[in-house]
PDB file of N, CA and C in Angstrom:
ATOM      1  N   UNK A   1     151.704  82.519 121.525  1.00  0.00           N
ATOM      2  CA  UNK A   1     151.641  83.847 120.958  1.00  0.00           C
ATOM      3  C   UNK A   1     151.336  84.826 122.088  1.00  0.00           C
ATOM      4  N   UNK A   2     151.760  85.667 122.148  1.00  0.00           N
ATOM      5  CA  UNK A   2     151.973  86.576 123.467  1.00  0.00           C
ATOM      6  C   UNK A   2     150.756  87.574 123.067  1.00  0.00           C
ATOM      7  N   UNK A   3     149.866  88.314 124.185  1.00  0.00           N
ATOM      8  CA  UNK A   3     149.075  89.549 123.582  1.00  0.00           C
ATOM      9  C   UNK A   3     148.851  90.602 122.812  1.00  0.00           C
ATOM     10  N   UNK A   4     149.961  90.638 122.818  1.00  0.00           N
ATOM     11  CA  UNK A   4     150.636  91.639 122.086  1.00  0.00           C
ATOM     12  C   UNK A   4     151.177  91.525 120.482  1.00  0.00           C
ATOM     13  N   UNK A   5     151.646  90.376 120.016  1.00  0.00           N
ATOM     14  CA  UNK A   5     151.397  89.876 118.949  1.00  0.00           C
ATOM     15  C   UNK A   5     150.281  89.811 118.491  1.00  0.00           C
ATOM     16  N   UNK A   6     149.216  89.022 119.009  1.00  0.00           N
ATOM     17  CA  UNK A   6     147.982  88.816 118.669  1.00  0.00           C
ATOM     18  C   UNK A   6     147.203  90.020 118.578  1.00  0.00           C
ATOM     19  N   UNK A   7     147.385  91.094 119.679  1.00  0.00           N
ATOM     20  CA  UNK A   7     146.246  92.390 119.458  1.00  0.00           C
ATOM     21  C   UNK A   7     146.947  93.092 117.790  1.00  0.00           C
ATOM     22  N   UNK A   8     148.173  92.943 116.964  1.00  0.00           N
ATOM     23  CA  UNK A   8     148.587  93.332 116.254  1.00  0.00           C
ATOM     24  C   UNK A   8     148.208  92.590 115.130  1.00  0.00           C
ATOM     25  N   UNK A   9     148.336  91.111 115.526  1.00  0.00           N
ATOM     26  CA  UNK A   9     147.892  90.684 114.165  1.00  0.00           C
ATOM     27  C   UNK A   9     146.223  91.253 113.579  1.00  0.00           C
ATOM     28  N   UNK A  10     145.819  91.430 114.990  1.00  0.00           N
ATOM     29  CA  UNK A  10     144.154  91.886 115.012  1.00  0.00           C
ATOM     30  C   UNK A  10     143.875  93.215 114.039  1.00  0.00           C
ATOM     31  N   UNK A  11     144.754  93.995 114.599  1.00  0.00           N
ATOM     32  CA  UNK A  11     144.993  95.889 114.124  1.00  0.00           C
ATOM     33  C   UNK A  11     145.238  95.504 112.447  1.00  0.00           C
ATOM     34  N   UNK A  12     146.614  94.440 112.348  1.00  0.00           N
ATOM     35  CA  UNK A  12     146.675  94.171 110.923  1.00  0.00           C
ATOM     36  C   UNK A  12     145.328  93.651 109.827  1.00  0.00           C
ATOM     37  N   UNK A  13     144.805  93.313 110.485  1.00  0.00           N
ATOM     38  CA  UNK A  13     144.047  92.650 109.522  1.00  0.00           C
ATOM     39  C   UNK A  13     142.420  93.472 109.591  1.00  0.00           C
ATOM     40  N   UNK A  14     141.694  93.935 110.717  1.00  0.00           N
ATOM     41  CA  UNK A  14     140.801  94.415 110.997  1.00  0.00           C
ATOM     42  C   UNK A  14     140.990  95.756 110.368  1.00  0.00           C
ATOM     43  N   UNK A  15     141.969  96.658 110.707  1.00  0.00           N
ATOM     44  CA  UNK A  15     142.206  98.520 109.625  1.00  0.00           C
ATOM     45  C   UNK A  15     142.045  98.401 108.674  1.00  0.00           C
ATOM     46  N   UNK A  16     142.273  97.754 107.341  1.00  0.00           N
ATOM     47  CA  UNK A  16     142.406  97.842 106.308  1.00  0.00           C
ATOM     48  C   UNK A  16     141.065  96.810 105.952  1.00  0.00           C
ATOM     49  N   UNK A  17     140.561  96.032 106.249  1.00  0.00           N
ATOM     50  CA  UNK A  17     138.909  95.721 106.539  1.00  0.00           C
ATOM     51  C   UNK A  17     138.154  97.180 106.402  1.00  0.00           C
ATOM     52  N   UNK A  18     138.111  97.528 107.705  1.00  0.00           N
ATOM     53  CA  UNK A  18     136.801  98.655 107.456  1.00  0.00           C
ATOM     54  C   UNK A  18     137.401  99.958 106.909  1.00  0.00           C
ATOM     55  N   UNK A  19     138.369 100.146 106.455  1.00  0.00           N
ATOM     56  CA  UNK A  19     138.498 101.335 106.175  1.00  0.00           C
ATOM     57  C   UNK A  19     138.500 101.234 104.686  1.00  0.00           C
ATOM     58  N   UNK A  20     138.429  99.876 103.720  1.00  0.00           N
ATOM     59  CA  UNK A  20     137.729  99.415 102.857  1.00  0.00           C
ATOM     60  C   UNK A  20     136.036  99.704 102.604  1.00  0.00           C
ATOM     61  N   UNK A  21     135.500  99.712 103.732  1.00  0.00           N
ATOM     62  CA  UNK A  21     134.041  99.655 103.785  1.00  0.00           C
ATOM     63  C   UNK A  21     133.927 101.101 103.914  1.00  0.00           C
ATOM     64  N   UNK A  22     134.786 102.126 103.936  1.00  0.00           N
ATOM     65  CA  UNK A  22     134.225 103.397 104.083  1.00  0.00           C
ATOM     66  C   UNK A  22     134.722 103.562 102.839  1.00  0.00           C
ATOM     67  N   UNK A  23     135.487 103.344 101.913  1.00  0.00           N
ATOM     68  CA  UNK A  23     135.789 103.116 100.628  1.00  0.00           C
ATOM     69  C   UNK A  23     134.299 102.873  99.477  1.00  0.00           C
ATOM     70  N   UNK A  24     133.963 101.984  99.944  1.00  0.00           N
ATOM     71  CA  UNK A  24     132.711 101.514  98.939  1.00  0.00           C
ATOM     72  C   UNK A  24     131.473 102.324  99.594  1.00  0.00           C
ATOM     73  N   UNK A  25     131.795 103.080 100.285  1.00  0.00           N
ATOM     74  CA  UNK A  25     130.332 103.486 100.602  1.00  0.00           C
ATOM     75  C   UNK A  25     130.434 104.985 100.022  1.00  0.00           C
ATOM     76  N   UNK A  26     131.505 105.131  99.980  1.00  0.00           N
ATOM     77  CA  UNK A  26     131.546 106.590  99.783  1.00  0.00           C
ATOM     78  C   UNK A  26     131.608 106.577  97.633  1.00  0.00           C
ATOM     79  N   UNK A  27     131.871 105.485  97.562  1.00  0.00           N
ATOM     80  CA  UNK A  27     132.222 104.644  95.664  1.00  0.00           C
ATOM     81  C   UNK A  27     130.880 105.177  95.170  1.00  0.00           C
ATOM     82  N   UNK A  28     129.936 104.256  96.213  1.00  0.00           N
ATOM     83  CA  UNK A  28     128.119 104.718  96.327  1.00  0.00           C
ATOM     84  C   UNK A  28     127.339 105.550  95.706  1.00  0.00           C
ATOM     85  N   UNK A  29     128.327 106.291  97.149  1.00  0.00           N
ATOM     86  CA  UNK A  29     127.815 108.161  96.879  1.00  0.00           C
ATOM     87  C   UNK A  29     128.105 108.694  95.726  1.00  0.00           C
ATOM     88  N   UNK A  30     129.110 108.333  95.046  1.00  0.00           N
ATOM     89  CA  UNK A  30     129.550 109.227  94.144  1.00  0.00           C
ATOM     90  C   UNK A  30     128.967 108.747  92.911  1.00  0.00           C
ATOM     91  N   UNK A  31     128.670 107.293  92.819  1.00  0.00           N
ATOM     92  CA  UNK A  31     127.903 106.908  91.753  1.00  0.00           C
ATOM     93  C   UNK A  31     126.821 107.367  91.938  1.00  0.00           C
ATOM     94  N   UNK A  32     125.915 107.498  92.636  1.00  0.00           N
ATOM     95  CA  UNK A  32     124.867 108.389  92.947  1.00  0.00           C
ATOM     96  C   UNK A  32     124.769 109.733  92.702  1.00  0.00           C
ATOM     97  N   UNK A  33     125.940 110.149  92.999  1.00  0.00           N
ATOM     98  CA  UNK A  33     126.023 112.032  92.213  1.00  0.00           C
ATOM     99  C   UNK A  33     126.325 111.802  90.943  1.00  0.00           C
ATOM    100  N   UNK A  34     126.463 110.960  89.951  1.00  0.00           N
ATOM    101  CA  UNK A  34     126.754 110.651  88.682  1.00  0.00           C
ATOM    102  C   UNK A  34     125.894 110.492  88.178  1.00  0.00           C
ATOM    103  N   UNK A  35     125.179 109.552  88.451  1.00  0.00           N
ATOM    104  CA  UNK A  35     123.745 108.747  87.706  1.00  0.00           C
ATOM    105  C   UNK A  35     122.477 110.029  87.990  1.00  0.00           C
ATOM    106  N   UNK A  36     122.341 110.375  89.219  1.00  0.00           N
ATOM    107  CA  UNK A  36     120.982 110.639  89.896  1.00  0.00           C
ATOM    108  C   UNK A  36     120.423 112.221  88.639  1.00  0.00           C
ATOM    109  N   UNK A  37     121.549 113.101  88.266  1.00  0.00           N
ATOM    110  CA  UNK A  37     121.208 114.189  87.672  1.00  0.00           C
ATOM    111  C   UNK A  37     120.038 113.758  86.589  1.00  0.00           C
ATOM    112  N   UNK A  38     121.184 112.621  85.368  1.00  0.00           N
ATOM    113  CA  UNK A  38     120.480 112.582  84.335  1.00  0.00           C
ATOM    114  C   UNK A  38     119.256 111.460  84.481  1.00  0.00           C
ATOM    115  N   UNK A  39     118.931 111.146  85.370  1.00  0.00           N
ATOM    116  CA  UNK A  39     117.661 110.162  85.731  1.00  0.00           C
ATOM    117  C   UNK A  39     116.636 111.310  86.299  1.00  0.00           C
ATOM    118  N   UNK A  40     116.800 112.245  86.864  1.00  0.00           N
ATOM    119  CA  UNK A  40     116.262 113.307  87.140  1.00  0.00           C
ATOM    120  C   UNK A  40     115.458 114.056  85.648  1.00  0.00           C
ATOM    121  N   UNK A  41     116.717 114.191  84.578  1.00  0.00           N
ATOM    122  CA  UNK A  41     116.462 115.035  83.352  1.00  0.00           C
ATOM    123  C   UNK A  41     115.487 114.076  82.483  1.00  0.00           C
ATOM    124  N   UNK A  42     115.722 112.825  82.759  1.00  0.00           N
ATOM    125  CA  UNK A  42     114.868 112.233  81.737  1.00  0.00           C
ATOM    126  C   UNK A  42     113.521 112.313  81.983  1.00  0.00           C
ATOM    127  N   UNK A  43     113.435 111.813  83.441  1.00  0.00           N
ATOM    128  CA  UNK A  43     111.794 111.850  83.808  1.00  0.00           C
ATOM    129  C   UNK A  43     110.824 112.966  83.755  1.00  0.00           C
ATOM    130  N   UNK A  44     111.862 114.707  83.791  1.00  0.00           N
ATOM    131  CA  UNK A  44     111.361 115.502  83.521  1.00  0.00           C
ATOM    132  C   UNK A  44     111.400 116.057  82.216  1.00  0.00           C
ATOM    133  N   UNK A  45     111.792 115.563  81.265  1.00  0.00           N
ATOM    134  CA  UNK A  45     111.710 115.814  79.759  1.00  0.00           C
ATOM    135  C   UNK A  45     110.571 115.119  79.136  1.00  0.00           C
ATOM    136  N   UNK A  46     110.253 113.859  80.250  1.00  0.00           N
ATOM    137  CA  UNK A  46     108.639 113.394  79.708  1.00  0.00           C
ATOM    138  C   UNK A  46     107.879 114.245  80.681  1.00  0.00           C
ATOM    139  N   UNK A  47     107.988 114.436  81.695  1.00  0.00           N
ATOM    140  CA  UNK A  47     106.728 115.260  82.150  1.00  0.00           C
ATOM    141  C   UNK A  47     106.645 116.697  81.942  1.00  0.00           C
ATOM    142  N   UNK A  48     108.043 117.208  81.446  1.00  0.00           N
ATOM    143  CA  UNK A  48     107.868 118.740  80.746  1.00  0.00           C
ATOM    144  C   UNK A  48     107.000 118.313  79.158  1.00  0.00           C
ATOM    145  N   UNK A  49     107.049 117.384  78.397  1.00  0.00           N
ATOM    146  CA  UNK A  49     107.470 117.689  77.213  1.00  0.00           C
ATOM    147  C   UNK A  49     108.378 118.337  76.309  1.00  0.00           C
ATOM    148  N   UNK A  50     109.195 118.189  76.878  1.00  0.00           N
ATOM    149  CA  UNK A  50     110.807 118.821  76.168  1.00  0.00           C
ATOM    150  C   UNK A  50     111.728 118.262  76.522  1.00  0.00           C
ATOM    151  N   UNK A  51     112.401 118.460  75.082  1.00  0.00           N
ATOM    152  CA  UNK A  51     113.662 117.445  74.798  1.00  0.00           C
ATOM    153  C   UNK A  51     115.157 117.812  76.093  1.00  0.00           C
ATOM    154  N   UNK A  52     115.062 116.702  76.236  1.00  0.00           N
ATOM    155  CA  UNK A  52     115.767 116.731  77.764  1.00  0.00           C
ATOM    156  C   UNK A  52     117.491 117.799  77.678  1.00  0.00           C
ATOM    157  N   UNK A  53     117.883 117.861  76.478  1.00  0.00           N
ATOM    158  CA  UNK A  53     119.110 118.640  76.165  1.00  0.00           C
ATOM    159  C   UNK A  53     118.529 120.311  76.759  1.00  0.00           C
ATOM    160  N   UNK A  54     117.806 120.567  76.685  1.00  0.00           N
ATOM    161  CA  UNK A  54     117.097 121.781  77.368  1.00  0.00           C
ATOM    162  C   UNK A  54     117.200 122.439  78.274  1.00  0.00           C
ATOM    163  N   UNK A  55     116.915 120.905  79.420  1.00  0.00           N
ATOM    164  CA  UNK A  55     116.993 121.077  80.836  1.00  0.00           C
ATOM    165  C   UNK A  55     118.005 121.076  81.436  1.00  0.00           C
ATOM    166  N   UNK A  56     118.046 121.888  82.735  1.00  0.00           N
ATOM    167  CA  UNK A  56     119.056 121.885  83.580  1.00  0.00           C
ATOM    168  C   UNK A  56     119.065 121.658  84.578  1.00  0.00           C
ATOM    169  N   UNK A  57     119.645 120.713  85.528  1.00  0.00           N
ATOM    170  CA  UNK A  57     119.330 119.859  86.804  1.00  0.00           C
ATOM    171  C   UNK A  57     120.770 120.910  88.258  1.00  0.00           C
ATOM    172  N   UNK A  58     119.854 120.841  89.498  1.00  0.00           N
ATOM    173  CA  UNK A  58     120.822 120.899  90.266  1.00  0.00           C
ATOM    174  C   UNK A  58     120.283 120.111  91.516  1.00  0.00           C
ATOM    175  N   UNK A  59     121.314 119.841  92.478  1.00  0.00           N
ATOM    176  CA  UNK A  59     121.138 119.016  93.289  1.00  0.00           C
ATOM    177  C   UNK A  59     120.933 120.230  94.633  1.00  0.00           C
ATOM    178  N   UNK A  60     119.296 120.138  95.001  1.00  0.00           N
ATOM    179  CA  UNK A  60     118.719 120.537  96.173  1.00  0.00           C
ATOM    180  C   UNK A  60     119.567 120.435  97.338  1.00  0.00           C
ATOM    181  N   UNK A  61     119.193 119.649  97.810  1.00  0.00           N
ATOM    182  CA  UNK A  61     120.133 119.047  99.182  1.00  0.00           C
ATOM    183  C   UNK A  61     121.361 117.773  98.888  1.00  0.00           C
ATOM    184  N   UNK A  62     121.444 117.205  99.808  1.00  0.00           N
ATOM    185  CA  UNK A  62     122.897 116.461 100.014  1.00  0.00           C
ATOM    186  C   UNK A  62     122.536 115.361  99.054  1.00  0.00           C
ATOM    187  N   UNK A  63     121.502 114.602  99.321  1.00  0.00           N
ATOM    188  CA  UNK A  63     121.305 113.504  97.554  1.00  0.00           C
ATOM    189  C   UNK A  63     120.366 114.146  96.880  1.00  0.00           C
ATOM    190  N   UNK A  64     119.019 114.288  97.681  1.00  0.00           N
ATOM    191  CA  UNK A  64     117.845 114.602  97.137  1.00  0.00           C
ATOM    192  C   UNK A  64     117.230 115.741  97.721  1.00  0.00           C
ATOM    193  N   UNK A  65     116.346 116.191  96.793  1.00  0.00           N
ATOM    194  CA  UNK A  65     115.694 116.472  95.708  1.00  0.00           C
ATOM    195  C   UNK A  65     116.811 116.938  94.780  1.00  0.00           C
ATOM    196  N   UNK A  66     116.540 116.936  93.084  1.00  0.00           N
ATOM    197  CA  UNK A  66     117.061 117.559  92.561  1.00  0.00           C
ATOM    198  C   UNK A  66     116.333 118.125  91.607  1.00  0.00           C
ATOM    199  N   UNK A  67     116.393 120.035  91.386  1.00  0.00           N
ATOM    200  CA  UNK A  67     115.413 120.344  90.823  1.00  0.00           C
ATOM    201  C   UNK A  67     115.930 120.261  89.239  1.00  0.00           C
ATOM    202  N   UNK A  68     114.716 120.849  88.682  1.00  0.00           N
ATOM    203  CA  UNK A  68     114.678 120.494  87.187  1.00  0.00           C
ATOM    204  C   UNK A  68     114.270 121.709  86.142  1.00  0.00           C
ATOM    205  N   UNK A  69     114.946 122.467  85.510  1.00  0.00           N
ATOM    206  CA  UNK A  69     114.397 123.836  85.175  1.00  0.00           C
ATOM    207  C   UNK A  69     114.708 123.882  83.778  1.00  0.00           C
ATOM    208  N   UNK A  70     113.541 124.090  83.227  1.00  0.00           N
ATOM    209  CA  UNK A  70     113.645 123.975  81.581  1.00  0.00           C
ATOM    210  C   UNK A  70     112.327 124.341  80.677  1.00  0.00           C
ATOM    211  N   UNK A  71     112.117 124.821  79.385  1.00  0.00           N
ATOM    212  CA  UNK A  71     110.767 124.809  78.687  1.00  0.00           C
ATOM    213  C   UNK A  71     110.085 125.565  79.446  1.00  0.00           C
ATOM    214  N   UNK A  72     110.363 126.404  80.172  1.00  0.00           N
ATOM    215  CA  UNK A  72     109.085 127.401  80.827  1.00  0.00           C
ATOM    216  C   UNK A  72     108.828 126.345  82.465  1.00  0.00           C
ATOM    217  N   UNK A  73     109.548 125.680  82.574  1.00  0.00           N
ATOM    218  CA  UNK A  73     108.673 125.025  83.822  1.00  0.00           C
ATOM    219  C   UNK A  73     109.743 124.790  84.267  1.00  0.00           C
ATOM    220  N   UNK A  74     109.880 124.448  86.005  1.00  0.00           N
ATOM    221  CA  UNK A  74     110.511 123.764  87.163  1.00  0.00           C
ATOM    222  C   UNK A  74     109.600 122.287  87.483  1.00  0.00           C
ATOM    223  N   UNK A  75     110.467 121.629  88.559  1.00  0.00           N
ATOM    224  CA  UNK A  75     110.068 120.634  89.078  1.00  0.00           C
ATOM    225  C   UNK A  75     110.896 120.291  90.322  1.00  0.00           C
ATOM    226  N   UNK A  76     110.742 119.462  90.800  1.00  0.00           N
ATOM    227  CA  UNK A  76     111.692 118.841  92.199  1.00  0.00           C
ATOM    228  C   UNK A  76     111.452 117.084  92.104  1.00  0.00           C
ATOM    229  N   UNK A  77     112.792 116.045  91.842  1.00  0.00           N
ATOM    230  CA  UNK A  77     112.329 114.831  92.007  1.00  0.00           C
ATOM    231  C   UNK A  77     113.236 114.283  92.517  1.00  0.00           C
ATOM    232  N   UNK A  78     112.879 113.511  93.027  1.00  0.00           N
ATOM    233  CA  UNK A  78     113.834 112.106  94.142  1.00  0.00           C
ATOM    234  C   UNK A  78     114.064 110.863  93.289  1.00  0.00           C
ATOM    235  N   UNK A  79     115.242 111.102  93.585  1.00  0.00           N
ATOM    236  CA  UNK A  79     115.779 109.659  92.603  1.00  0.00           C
ATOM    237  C   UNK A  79     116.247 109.033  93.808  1.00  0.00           C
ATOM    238  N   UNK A  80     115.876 107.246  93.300  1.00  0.00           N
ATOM    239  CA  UNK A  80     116.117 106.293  93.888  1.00  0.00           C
ATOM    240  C   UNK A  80     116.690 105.341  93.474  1.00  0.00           C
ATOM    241  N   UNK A  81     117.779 104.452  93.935  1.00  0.00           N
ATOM    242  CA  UNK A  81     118.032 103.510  92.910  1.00  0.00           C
ATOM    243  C   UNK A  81     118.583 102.593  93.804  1.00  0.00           C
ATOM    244  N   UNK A  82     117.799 101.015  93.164  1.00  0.00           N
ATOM    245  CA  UNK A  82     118.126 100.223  93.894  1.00  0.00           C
ATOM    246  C   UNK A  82     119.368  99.050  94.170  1.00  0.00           C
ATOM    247  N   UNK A  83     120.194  99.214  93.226  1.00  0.00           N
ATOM    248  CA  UNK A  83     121.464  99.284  93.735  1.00  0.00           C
ATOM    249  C   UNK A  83     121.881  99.060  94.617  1.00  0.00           C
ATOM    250  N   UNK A  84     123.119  98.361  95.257  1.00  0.00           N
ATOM    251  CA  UNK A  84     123.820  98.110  96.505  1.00  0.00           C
ATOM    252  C   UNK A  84     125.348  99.282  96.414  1.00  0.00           C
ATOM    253  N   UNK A  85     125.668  98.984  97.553  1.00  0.00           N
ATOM    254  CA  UNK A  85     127.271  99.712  97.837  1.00  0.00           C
ATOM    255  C   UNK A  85     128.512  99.423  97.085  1.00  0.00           C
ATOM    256  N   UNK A  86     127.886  98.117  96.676  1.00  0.00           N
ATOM    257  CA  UNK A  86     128.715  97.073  95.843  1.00  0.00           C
ATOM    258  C   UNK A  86     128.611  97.446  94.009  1.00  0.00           C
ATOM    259  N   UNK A  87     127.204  97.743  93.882  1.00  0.00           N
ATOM    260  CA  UNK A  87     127.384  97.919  92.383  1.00  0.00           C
ATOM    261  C   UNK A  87     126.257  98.826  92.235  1.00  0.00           C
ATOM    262  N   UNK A  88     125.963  99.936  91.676  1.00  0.00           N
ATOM    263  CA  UNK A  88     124.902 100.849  90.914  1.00  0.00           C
ATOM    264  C   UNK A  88     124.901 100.956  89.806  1.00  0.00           C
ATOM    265  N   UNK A  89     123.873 100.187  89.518  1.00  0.00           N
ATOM    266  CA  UNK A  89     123.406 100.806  87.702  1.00  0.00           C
ATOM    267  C   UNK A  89     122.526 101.464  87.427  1.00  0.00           C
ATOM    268  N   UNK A  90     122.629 102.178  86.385  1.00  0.00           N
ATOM    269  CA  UNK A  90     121.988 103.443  85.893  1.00  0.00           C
ATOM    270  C   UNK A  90     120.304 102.838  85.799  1.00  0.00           C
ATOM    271  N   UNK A  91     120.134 101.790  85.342  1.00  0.00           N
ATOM    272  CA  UNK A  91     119.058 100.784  84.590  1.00  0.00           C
ATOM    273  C   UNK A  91     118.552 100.691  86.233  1.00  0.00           C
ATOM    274  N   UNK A  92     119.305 100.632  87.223  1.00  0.00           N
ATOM    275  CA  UNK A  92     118.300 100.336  88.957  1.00  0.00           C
ATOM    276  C   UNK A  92     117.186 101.464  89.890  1.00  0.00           C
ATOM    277  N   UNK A  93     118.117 102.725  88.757  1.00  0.00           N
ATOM    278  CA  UNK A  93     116.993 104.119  89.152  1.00  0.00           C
ATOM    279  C   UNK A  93     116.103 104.927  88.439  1.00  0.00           C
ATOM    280  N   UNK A  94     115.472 105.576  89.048  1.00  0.00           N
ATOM    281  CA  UNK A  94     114.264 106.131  88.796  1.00  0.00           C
ATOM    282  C   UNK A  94     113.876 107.276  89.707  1.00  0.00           C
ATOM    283  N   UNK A  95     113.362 108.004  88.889  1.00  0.00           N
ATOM    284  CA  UNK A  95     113.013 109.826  89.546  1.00  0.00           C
ATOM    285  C   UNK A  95     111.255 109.870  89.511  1.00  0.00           C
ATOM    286  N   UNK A  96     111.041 110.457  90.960  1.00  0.00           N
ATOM    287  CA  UNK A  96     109.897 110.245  91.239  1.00  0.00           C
ATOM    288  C   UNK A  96     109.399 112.073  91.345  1.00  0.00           C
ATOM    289  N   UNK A  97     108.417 112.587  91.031  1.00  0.00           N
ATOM    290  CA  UNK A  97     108.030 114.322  91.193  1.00  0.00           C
ATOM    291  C   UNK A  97     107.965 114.256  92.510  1.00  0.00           C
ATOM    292  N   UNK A  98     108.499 115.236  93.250  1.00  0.00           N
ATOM    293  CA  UNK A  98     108.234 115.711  94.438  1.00  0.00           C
ATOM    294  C   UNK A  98     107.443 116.777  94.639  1.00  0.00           C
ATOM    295  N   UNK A  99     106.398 116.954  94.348  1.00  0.00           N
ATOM    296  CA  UNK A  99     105.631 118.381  94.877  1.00  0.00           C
ATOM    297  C   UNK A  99     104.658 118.221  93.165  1.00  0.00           C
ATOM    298  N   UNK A 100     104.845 119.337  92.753  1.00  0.00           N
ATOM    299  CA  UNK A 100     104.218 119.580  91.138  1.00  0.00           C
ATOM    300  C   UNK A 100     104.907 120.592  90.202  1.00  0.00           C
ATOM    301  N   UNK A 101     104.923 120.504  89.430  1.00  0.00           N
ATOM    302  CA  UNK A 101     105.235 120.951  88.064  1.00  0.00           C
ATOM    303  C   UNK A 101     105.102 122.207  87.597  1.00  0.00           C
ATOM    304  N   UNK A 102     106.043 123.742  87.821  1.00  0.00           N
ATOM    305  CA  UNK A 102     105.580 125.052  87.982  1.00  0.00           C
ATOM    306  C   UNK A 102     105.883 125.579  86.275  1.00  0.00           C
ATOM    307  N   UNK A 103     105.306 126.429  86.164  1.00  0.00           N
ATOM    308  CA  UNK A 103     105.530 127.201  85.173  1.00  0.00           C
ATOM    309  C   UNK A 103     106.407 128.527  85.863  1.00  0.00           C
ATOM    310  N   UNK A 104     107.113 128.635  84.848  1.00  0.00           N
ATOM    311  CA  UNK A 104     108.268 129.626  85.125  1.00  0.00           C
ATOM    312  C   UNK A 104     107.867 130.867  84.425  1.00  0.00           C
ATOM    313  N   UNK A 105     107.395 130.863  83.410  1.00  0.00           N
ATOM    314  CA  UNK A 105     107.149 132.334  82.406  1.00  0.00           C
ATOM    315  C   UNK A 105     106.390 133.554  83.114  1.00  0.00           C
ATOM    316  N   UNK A 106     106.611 134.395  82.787  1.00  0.00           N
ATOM    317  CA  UNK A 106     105.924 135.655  82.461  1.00  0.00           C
ATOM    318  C   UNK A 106     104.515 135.576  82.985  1.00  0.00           C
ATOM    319  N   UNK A 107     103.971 134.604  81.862  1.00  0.00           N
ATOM    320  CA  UNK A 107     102.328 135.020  82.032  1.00  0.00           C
ATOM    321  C   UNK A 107     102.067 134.461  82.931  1.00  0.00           C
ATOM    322  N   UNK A 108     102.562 133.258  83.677  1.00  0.00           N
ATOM    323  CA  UNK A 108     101.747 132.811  84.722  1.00  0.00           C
ATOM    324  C   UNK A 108     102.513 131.784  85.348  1.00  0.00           C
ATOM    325  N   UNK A 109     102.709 131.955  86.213  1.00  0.00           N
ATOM    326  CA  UNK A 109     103.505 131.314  87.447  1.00  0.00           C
ATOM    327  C   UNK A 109     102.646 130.210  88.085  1.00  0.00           C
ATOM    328  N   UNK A 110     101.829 129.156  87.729  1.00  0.00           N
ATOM    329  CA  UNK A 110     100.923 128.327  88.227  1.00  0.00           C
ATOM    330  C   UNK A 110     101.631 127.435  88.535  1.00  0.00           C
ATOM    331  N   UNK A 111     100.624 126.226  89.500  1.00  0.00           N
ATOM    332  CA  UNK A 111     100.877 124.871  89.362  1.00  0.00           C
ATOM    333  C   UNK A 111     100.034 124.401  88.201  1.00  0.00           C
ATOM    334  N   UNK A 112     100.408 123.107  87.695  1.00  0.00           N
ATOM    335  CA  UNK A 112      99.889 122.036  86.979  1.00  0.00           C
ATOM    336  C   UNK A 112      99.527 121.014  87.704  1.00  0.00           C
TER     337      UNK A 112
END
């Protein structure tokens, strides 16, 4: 087999390898922008006390934080989920408070 064959069979088989792997990583990400909102809304519908249809989630930065604004109050939480590249389930994450729990109204703009 001459070099040249062989560096081709290499190109053949190695390109479509990793450019697979930038495939599933990016699959990831996007399951992650899917899942992460409403794992966000739930955890803050128990720590608002309000029914999570209420709230409205946006995504802070590039994954995380994502804030949480609803019932008179804000929040900021990091969702994590432990999940691989290979498979994410909703059931693997969980939203953690980042900072504390503001009141939004009128009368008083506090922390909790």
């Amino acid at each position: 087999m001459s070099v040249r064959t062989s560096r081709l069979l290499r190109l053949t088989f190695f390109v479509p390898l990793l450019a697979s792997f930038g495939c599933m990583a990016t699959g990831w990400r996007d399951d992650f922008y899917r899942i992460a909102p409403d794992i966000a809304r739930e955890r803050a519908a128990f720590d608002f006390g309000c029914p999570k249809e209420q709230l409205t989630v946006e995504r802070v930065g590039d994954l995380n934080p994502h804030g949480v604004t609803g019932c008179g109050k804000k929040a900021a939480y990091i969702v994590s989920c432990s999940g691989t590249i290979y498979s994410m389930k909703r059931e693997s994450c969980s939203a953690a408070l980042n900072g504390t729990i503001q009141e939004t109204t009128a009368e008083g703009a506090k922390a909790r």
